[in-house]
PDB file of N, CA and C in Angstrom:
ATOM      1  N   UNK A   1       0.822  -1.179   0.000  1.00  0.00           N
ATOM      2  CA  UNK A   1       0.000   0.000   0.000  1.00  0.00           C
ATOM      3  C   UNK A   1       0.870   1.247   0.000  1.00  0.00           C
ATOM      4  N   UNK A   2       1.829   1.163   0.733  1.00  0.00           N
ATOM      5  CA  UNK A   2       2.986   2.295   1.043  1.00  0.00           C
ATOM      6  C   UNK A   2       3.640   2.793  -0.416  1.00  0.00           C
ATOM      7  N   UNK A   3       3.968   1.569  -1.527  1.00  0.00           N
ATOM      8  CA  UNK A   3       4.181   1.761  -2.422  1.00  0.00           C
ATOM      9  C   UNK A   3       3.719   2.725  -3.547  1.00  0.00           C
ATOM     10  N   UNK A   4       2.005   1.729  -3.354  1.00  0.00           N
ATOM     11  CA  UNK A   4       1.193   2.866  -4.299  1.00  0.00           C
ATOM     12  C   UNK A   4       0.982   4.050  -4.142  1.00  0.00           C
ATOM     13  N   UNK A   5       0.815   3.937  -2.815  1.00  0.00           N
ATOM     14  CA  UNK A   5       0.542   5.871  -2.285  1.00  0.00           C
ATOM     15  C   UNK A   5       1.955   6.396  -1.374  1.00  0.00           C
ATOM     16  N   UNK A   6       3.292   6.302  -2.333  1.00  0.00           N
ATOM     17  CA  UNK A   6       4.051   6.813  -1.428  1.00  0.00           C
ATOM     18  C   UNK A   6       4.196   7.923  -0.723  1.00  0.00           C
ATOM     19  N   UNK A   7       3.354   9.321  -0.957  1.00  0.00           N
ATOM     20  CA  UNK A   7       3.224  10.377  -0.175  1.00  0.00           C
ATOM     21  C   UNK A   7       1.794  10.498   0.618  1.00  0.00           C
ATOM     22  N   UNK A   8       1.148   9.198   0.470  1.00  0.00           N
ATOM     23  CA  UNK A   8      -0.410   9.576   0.887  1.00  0.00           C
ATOM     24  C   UNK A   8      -1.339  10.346   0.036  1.00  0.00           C
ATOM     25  N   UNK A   9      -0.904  10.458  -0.843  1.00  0.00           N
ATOM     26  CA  UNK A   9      -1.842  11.181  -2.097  1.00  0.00           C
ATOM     27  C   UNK A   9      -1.632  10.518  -3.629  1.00  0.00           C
ATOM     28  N   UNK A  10      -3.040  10.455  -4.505  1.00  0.00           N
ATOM     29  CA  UNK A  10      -2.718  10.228  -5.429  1.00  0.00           C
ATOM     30  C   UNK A  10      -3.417  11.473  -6.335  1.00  0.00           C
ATOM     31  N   UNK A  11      -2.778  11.458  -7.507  1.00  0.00           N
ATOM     32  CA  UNK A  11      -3.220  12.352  -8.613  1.00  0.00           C
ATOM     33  C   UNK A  11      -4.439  11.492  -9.024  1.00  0.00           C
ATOM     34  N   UNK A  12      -6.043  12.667  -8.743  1.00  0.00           N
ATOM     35  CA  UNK A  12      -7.217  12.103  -9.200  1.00  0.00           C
ATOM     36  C   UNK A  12      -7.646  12.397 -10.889  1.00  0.00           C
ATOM     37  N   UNK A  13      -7.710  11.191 -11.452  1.00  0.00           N
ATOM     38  CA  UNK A  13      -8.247  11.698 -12.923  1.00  0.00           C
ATOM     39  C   UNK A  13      -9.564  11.948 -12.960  1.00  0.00           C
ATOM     40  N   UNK A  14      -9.920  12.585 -14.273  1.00  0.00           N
ATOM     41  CA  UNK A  14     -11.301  13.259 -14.788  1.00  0.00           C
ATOM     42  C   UNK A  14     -12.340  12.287 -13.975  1.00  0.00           C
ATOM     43  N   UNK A  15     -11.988  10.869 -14.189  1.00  0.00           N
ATOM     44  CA  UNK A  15     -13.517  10.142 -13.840  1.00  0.00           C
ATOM     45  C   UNK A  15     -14.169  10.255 -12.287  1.00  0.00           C
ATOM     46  N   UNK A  16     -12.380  10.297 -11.342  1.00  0.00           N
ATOM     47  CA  UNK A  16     -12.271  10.413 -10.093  1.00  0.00           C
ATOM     48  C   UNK A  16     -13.111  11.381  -9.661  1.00  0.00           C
ATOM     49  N   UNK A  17     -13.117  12.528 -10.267  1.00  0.00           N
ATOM     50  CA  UNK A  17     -13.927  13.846  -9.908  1.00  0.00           C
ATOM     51  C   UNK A  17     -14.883  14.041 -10.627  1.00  0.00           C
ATOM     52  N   UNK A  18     -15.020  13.388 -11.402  1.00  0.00           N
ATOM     53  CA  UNK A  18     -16.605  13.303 -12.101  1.00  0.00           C
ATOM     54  C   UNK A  18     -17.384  12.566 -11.040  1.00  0.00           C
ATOM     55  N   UNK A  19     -16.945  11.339 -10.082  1.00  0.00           N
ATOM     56  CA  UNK A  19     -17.729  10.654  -8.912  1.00  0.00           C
ATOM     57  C   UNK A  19     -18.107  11.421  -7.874  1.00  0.00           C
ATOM     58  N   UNK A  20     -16.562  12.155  -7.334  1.00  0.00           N
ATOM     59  CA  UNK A  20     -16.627  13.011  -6.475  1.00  0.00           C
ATOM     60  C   UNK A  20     -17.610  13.782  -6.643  1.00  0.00           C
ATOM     61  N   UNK A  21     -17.817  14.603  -7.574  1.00  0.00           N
ATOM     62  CA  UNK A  21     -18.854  15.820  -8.126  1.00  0.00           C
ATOM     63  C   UNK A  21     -20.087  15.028  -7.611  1.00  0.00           C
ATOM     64  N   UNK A  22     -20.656  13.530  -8.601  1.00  0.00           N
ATOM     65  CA  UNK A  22     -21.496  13.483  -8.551  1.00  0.00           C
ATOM     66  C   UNK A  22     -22.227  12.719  -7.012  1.00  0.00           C
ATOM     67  N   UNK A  23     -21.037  12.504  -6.110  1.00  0.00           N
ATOM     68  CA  UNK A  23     -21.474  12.101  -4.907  1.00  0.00           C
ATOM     69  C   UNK A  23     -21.956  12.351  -4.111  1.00  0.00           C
ATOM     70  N   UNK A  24     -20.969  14.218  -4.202  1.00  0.00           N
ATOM     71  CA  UNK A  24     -21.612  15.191  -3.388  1.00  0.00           C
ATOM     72  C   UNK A  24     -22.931  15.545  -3.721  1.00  0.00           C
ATOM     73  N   UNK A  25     -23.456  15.418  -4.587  1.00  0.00           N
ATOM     74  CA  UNK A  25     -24.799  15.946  -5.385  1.00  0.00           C
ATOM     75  C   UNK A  25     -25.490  15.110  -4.865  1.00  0.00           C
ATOM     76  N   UNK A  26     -25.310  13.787  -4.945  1.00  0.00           N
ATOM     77  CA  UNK A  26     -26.143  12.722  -4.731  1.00  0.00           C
ATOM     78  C   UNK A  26     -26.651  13.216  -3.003  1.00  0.00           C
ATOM     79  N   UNK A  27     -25.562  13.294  -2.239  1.00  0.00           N
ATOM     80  CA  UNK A  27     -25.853  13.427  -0.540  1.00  0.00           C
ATOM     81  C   UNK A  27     -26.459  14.923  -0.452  1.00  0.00           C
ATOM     82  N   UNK A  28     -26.317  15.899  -1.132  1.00  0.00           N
ATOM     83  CA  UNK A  28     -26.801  16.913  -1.341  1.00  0.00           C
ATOM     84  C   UNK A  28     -28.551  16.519  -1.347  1.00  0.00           C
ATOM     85  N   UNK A  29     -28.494  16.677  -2.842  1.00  0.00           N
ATOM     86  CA  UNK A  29     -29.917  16.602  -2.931  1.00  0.00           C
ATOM     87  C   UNK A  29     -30.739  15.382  -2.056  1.00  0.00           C
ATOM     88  N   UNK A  30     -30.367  14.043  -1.777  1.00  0.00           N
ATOM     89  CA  UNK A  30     -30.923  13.293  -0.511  1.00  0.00           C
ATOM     90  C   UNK A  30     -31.338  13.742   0.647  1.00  0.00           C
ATOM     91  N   UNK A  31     -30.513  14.800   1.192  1.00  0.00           N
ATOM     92  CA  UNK A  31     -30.926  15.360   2.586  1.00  0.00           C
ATOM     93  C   UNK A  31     -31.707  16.763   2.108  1.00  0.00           C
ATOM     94  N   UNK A  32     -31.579  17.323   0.867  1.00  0.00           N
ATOM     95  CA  UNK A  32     -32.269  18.728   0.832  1.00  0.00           C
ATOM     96  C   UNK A  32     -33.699  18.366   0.548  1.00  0.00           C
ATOM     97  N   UNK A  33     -33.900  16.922  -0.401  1.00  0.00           N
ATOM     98  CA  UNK A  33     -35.483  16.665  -1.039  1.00  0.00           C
ATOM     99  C   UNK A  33     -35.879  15.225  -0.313  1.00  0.00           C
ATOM    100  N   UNK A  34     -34.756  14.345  -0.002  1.00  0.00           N
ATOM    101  CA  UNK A  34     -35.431  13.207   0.053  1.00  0.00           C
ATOM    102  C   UNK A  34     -35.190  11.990  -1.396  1.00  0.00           C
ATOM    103  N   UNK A  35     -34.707  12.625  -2.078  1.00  0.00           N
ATOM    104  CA  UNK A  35     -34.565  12.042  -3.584  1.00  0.00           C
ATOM    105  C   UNK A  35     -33.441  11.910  -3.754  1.00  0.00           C
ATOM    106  N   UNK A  36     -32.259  11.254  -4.437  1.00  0.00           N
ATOM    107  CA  UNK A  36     -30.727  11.805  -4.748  1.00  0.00           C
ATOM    108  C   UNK A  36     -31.067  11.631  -6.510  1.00  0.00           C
ATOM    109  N   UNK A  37     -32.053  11.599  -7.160  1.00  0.00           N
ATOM    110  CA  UNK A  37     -32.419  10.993  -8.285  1.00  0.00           C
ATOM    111  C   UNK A  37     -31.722  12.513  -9.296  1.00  0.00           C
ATOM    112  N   UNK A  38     -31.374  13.382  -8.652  1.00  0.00           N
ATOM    113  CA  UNK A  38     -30.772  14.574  -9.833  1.00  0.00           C
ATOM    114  C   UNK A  38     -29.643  14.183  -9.954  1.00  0.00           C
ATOM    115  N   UNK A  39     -28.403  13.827  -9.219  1.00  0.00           N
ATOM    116  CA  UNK A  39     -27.589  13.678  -8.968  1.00  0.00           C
ATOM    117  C   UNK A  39     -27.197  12.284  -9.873  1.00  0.00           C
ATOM    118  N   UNK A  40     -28.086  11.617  -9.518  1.00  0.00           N
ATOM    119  CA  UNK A  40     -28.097  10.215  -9.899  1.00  0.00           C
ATOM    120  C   UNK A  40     -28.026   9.925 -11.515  1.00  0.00           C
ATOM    121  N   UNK A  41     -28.762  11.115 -12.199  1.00  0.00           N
ATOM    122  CA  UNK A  41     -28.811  11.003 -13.480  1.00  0.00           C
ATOM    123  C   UNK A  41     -27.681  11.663 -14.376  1.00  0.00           C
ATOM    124  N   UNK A  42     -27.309  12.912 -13.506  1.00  0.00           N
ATOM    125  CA  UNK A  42     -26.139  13.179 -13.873  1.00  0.00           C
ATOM    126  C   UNK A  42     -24.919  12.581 -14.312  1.00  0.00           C
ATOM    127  N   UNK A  43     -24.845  11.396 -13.395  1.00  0.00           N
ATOM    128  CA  UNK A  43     -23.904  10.756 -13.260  1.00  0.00           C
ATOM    129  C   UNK A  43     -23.621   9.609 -14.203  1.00  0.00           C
ATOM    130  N   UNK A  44     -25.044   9.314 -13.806  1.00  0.00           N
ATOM    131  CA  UNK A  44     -25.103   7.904 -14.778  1.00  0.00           C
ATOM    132  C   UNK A  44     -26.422   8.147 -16.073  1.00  0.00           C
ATOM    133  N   UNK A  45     -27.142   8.992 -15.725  1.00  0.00           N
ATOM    134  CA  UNK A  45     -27.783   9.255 -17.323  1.00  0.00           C
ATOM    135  C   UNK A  45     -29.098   8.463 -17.159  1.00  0.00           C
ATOM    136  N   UNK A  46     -29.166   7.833 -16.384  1.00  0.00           N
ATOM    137  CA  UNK A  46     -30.686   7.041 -15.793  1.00  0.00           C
ATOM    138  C   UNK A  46     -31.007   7.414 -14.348  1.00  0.00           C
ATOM    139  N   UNK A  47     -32.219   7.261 -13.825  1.00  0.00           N
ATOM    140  CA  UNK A  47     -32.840   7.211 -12.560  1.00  0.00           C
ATOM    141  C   UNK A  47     -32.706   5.959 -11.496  1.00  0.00           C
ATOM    142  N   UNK A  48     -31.947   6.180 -10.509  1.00  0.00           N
ATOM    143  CA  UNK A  48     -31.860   5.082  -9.792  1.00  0.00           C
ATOM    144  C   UNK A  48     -33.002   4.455  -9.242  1.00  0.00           C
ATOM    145  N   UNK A  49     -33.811   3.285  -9.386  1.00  0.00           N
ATOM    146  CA  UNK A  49     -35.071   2.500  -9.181  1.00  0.00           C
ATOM    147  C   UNK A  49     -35.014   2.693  -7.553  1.00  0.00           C
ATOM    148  N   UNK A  50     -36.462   3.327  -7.398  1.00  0.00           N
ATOM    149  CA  UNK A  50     -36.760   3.469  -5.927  1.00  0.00           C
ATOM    150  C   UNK A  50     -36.891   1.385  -5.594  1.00  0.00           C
ATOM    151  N   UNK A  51     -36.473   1.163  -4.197  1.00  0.00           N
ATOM    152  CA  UNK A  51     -36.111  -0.078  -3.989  1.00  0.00           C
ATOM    153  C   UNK A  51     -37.294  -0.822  -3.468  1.00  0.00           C
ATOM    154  N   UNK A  52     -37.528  -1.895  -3.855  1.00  0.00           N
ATOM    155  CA  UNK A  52     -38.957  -2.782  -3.817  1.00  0.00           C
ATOM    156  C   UNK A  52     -38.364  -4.294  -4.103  1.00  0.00           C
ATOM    157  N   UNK A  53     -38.848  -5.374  -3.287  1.00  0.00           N
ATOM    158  CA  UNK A  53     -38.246  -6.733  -2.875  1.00  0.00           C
ATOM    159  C   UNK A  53     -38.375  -7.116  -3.710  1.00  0.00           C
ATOM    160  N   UNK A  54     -39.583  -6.877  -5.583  1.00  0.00           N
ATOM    161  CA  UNK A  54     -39.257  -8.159  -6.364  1.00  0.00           C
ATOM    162  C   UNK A  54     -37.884  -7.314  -7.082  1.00  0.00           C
ATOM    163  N   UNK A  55     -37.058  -6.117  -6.996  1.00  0.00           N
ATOM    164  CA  UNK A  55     -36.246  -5.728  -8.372  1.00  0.00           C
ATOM    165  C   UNK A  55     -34.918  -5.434  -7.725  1.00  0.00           C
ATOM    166  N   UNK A  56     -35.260  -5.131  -6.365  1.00  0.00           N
ATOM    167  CA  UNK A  56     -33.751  -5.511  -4.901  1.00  0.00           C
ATOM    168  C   UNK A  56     -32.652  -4.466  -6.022  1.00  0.00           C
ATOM    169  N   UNK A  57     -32.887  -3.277  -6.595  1.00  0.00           N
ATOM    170  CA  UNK A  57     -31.838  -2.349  -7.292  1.00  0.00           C
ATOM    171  C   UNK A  57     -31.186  -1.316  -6.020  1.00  0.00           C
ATOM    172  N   UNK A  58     -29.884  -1.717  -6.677  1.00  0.00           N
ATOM    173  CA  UNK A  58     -29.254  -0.726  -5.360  1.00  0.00           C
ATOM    174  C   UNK A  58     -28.305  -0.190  -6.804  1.00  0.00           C
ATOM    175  N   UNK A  59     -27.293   1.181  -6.421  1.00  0.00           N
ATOM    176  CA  UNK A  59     -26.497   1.969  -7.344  1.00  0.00           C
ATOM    177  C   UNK A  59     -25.392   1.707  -6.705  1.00  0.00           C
ATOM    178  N   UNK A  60     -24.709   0.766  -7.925  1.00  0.00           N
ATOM    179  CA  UNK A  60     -22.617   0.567  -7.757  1.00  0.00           C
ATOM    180  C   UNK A  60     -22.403   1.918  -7.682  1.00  0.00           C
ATOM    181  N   UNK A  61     -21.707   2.336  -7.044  1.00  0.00           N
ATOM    182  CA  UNK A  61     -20.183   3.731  -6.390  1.00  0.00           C
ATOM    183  C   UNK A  61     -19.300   3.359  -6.941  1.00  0.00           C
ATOM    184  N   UNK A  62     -18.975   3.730  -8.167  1.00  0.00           N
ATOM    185  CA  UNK A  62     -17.957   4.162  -8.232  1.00  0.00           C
ATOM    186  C   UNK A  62     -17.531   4.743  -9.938  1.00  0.00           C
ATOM    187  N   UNK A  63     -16.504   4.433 -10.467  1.00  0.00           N
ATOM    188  CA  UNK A  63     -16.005   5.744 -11.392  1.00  0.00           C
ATOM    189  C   UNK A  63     -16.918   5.006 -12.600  1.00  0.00           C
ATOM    190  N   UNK A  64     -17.437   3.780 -12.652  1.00  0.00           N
ATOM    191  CA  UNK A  64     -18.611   3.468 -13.628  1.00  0.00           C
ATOM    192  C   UNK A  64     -19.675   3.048 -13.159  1.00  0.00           C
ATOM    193  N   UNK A  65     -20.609   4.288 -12.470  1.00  0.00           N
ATOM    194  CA  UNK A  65     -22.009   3.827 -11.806  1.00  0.00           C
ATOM    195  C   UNK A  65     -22.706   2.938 -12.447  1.00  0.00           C
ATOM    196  N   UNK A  66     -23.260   2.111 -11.890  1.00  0.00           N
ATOM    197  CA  UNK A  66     -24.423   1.400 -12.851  1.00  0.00           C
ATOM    198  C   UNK A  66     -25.421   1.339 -11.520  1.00  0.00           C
ATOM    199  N   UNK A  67     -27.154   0.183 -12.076  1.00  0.00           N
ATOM    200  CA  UNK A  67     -27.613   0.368 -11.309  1.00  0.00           C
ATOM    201  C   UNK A  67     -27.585  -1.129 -11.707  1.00  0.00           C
ATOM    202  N   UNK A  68     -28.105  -1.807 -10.286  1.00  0.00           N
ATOM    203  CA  UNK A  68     -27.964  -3.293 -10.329  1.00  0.00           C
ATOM    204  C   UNK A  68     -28.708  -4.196  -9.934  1.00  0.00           C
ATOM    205  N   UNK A  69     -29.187  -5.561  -9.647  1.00  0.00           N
ATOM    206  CA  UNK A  69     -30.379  -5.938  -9.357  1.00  0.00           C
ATOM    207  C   UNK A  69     -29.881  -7.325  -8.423  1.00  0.00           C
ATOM    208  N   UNK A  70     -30.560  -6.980  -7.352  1.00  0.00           N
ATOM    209  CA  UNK A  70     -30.805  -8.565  -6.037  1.00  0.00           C
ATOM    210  C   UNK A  70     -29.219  -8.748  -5.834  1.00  0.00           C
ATOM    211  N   UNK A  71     -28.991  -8.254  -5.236  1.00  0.00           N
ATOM    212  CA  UNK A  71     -27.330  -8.004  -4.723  1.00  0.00           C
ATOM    213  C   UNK A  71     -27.158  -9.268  -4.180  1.00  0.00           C
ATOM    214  N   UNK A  72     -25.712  -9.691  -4.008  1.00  0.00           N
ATOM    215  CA  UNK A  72     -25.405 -11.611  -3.636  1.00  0.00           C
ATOM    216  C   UNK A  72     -26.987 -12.436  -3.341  1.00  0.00           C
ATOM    217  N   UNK A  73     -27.230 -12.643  -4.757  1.00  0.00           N
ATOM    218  CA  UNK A  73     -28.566 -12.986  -4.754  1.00  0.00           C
ATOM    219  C   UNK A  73     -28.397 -14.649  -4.342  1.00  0.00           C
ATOM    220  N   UNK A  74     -26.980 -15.236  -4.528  1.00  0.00           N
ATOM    221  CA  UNK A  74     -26.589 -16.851  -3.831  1.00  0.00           C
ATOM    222  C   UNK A  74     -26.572 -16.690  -2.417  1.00  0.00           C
ATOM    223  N   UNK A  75     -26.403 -15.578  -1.802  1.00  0.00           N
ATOM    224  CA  UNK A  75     -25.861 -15.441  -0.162  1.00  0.00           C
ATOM    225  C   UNK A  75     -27.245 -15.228   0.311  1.00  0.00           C
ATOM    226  N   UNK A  76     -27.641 -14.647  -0.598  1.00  0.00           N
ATOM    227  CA  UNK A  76     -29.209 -14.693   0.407  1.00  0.00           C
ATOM    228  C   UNK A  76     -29.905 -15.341   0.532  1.00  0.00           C
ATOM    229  N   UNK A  77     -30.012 -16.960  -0.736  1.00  0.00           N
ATOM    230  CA  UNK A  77     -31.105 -17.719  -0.835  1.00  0.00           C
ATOM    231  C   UNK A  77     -30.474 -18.473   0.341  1.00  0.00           C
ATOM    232  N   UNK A  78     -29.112 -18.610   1.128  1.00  0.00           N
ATOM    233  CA  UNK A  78     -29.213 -19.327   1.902  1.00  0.00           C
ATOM    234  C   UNK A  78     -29.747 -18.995   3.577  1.00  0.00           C
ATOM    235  N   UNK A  79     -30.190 -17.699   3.511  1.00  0.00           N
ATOM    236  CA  UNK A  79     -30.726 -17.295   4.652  1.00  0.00           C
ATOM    237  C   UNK A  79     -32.380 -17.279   4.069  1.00  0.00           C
ATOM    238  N   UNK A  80     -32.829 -17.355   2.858  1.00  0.00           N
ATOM    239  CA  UNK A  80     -33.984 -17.313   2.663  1.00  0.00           C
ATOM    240  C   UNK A  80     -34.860 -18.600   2.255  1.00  0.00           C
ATOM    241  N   UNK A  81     -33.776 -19.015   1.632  1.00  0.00           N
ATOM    242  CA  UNK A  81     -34.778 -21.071   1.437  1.00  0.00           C
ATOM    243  C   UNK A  81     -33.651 -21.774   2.299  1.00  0.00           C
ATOM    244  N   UNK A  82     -32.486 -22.073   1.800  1.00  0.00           N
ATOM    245  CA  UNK A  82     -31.893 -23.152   2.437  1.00  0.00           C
ATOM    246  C   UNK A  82     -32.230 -23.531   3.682  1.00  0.00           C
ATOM    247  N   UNK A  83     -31.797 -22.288   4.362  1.00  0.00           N
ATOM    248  CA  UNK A  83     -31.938 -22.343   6.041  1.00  0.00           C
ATOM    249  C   UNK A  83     -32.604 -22.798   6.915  1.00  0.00           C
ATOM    250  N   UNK A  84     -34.136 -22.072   6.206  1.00  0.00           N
ATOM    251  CA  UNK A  84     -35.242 -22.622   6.443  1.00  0.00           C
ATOM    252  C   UNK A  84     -35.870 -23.666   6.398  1.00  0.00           C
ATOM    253  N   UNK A  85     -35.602 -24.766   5.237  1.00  0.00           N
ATOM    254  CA  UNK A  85     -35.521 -26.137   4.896  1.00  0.00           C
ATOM    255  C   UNK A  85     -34.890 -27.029   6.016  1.00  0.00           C
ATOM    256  N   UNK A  86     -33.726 -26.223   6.051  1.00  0.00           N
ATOM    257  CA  UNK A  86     -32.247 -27.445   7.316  1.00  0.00           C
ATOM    258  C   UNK A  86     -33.110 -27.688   8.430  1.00  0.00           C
ATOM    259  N   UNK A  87     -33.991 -26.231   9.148  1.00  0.00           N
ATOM    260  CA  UNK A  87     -34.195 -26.176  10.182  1.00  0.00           C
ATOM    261  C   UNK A  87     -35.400 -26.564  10.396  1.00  0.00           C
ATOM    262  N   UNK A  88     -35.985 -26.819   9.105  1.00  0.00           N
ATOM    263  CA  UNK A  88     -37.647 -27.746   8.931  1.00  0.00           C
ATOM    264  C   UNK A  88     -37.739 -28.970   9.513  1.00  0.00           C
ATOM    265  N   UNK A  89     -36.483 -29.373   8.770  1.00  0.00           N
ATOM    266  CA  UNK A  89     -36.049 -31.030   8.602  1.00  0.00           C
ATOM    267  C   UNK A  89     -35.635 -31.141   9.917  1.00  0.00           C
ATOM    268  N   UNK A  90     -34.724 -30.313  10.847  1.00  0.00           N
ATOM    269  CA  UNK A  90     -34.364 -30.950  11.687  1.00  0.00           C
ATOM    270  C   UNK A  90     -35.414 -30.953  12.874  1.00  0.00           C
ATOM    271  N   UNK A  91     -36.374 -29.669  13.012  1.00  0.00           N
ATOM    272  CA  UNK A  91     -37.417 -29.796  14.099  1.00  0.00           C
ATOM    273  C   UNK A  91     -38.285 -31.529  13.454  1.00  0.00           C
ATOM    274  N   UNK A  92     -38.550 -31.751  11.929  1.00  0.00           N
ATOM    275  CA  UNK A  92     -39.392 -32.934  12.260  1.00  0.00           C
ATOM    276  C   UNK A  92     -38.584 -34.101  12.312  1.00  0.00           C
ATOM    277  N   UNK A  93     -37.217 -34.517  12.356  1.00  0.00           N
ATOM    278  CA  UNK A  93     -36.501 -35.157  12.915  1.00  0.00           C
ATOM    279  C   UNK A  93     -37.104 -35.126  14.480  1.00  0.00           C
ATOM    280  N   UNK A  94     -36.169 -34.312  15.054  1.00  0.00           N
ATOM    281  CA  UNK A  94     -36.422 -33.984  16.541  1.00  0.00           C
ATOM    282  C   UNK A  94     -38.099 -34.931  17.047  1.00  0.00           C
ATOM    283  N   UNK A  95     -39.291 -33.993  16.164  1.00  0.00           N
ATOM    284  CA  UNK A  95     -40.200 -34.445  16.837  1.00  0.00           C
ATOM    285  C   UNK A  95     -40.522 -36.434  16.661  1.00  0.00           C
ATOM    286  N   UNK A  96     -40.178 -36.829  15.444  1.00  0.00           N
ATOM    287  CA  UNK A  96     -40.232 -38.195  15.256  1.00  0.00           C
ATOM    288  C   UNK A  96     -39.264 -38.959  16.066  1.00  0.00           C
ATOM    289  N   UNK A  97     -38.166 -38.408  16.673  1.00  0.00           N
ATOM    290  CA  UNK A  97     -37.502 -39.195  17.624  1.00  0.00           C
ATOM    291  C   UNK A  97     -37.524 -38.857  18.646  1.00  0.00           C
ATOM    292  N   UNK A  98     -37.989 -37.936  19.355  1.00  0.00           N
ATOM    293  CA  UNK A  98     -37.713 -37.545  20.525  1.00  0.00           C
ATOM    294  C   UNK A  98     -38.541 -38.721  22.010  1.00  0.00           C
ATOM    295  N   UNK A  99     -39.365 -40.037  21.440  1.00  0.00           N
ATOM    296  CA  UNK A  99     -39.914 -40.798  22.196  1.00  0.00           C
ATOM    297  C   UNK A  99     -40.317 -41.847  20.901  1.00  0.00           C
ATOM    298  N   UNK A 100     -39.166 -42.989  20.392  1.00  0.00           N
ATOM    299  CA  UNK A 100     -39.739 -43.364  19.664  1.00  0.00           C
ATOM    300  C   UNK A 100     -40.249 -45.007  19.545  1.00  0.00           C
ATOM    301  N   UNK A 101     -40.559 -45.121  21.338  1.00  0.00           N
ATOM    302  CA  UNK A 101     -41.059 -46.059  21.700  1.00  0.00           C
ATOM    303  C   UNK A 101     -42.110 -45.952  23.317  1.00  0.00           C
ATOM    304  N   UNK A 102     -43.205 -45.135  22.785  1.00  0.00           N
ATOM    305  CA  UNK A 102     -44.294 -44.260  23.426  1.00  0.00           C
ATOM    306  C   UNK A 102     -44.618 -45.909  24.614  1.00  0.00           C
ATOM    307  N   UNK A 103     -45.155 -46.934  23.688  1.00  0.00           N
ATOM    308  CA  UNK A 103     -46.189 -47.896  24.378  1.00  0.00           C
ATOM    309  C   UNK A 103     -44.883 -48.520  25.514  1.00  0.00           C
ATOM    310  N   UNK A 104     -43.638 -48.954  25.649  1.00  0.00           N
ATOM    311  CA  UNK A 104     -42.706 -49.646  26.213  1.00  0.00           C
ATOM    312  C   UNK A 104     -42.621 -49.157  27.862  1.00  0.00           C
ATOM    313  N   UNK A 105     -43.420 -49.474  28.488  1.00  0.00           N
ATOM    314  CA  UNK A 105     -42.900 -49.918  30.125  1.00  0.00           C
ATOM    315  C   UNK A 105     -41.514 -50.315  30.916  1.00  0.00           C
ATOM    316  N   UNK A 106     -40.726 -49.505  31.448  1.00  0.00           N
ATOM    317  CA  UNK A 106     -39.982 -50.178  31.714  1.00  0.00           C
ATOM    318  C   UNK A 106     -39.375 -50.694  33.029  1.00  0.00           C
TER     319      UNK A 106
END
């Protein structure tokens, strides 16, 4: 790291401050309206999709914004089906063995 930034600074190119510009805009207009959607278009030339569970769009940061859809959409199915399945299976495990000789006297 020491290498790349041997004085702690690097020389920012055009795109660097084209982000910068449009970042500040973005946090700008968010806290002045509630929207960062001026900012947003500036930058990237489209409207960032207000966020709703079937289209899960969030906006990449950085020097090539895009907008993107259901972010680690593998990391989540395992908190959203897998998980739920493991822990299906193992409560009706549990309940089929937990006494699996009811009538036996001993």
């Amino acid at each position: 790291m020491a290498k790349a930034f041997p004085n702690g600074t690097t020389d920012t190119d055009q795109s660097e401050k084209n982000l910068a510009h449009t970042l500040m805009g973005l946090l700008t207009d968010f806290a002045r309206q509630g929207d960062p959607n001026n900012a947003v278009q500036y930058g990237l030339h489209q409207t960032w999709p207000q966020f709703s569970e079937p289209g899960e769009h969030y906006l990449l940061l950085n020097t090539t914004m895009s907008v993107g859809s259901k972010p680690y959409k593998d990391r989540v199915t395992l908190w959203t089906q897998t998980l739920p399945r493991l822990l299906q299976a193992a409560q009706n495990q549990h309940h089929t063995t937990k006494n699996p000789h009811p009538n036996i006297v001993g």
